[in-house]
Protein backbone atom coordinates (compact mmCIF):
# COMPACT_ATOMS: atom_id res chain seq x y z
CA UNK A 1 -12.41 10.87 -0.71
CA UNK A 2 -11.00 10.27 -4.06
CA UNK A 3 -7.84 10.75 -2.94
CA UNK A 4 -7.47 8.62 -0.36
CA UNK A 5 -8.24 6.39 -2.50
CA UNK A 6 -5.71 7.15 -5.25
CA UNK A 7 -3.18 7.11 -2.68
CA UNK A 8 -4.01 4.05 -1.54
CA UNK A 9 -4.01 2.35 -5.19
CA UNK A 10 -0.57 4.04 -5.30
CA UNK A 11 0.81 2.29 -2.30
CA UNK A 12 -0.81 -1.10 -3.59
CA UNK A 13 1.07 -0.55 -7.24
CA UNK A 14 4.10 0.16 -5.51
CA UNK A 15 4.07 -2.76 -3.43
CA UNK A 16 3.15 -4.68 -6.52
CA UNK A 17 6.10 -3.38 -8.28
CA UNK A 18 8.67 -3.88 -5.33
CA UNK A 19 7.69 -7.44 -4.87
CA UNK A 20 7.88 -8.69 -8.88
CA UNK A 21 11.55 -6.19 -9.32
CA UNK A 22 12.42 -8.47 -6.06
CA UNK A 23 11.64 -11.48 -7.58
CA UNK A 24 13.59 -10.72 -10.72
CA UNK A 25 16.59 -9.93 -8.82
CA UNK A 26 16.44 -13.02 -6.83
CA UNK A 27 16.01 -14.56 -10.26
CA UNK A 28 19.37 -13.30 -10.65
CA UNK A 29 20.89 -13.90 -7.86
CA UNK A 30 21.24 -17.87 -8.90
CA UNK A 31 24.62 -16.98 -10.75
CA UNK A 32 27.68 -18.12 -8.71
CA UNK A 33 30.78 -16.46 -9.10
CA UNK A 34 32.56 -18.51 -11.71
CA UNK A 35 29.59 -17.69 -13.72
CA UNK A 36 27.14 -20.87 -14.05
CA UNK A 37 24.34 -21.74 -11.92
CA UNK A 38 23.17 -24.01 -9.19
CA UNK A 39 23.27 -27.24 -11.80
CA UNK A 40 26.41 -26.45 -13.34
CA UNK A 41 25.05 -24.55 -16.65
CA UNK A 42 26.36 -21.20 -18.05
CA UNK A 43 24.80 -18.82 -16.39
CA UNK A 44 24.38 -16.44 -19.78
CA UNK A 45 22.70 -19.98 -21.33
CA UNK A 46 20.57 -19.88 -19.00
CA UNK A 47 19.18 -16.48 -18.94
CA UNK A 48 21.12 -15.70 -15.41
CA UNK A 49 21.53 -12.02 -15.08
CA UNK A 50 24.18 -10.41 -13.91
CA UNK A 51 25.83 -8.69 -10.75
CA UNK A 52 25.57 -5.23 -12.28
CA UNK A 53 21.49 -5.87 -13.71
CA UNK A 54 20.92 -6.44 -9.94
CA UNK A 55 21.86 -3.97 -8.75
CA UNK A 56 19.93 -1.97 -11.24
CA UNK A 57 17.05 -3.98 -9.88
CA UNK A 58 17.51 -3.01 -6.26
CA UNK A 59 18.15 0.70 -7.36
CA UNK A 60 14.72 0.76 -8.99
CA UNK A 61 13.12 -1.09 -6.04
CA UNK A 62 14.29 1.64 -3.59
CA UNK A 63 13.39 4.21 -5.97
CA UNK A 64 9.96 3.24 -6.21
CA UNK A 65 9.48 3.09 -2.45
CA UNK A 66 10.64 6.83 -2.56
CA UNK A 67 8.69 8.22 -5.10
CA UNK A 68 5.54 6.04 -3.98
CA UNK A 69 5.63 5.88 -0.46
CA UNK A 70 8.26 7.98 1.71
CA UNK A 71 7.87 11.46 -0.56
CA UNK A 72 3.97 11.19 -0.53
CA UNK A 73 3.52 10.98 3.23
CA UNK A 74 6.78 13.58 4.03
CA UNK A 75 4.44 16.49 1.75
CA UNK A 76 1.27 15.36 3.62
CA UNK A 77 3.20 15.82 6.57
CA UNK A 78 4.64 19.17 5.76
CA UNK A 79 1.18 20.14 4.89
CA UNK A 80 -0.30 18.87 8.35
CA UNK A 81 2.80 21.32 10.29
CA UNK A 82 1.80 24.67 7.97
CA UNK A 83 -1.93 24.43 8.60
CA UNK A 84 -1.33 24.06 12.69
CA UNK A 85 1.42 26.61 12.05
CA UNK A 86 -0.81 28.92 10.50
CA UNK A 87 -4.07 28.38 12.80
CA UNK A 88 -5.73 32.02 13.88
CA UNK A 89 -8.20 32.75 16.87
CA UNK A 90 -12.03 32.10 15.37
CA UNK A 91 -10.59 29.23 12.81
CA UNK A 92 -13.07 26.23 13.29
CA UNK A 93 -11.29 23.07 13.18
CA UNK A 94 -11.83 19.73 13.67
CA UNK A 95 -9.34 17.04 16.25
CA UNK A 96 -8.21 13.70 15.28
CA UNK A 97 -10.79 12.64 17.89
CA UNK A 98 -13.41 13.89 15.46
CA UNK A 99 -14.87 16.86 18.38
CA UNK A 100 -15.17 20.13 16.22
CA UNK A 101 -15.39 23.72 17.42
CA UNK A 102 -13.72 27.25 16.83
CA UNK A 103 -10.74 28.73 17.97
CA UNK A 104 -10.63 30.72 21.02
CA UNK A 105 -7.32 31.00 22.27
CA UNK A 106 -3.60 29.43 20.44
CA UNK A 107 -0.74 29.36 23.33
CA UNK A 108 2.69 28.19 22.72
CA UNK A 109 2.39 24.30 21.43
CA UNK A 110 -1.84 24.37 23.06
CA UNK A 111 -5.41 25.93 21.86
CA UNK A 112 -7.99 26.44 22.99
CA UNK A 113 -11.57 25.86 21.34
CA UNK A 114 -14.97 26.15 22.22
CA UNK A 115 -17.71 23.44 21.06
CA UNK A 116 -21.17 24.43 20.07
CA UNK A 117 -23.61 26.62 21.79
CA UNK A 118 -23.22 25.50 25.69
CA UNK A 119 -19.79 27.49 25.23
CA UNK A 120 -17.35 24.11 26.58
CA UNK A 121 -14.13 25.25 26.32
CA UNK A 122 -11.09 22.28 25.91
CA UNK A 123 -7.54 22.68 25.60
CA UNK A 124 -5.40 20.18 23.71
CA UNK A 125 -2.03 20.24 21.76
CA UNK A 126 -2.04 21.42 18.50
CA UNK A 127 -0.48 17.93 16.78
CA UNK A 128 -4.51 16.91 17.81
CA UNK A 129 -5.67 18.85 14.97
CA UNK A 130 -6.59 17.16 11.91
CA UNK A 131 -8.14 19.76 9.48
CA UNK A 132 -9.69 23.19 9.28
CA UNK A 133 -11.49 25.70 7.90
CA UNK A 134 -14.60 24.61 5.43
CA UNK A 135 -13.78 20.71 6.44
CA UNK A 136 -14.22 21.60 10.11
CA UNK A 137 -17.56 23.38 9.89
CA UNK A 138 -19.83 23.03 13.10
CA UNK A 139 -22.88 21.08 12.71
CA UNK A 140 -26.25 22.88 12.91
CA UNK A 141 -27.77 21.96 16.41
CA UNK A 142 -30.65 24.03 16.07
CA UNK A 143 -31.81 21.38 13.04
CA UNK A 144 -31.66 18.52 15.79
């Protein structure tokens, strides 16, 4: 749980961080080309930056959105593909619809699990897996 919520704070200082580097390079953008600003004053005199500090600026801003965004979620994906790569017969797992069982049967891009003690048996693909192992334990029916 903690986490998830790290990794949401992460997203929210990243945003943060895009949207105030943005607004310093638009700062910067108000320099025409023969170097003055929109009411005719030197643009160094006027704390203008220049073409080259903007482009610094967008660097950064694309930068952050890598390293806080787009890396993050491609490892959490590559995580997701080895753990349904690396299911076995009698894992217990648990499907992005939230049912929960154990391993039966793994064909191909399919398994095939069994839920509780009336023995159901239910196919699906395994992209519908969302964790396993000591996350996916079975509840205890017998304590209903």
């Amino acid at each position: 749980m903690f986490s998830k919520n790290t990794s949401a704070m992460k997203r929210v200082f990243a945003i943060v961080m895009s949207a105030a580097l943005l607004i310093l390079c638009l700062a910067g953008c108000m320099v025409s080309s023969d170097g003055t600003t929109g009411d005719g004053t030197d643009a160094a005199a006027a704390g203008g930056l220049g073409i080259g500090t903007m482009v610094i600026y967008l660097v950064v801003i694309i930068l952050v959105f890598y390293f806080f965004m787009i890396r993050p979620e491609k490892n959490r994906k590559k995580k997701q593909e080895q753990m349904r790569n690396s299911l076995a017969v009698g894992d217990n797992i648990t499907t992005i619809g939230g049912m929960v069982g154990k391993i039966v049967n793994i064909s191909g891009d399919f398994v095939t699990f069994e839920t509780g003690e009336d023995r159901v048996r239910i196919k699906i693909a395994k992209w519908g897996i969302s964790s396993t192992g000591k996350d996916a334990q079975e509840p205890d029916d017998k304590a209903n």
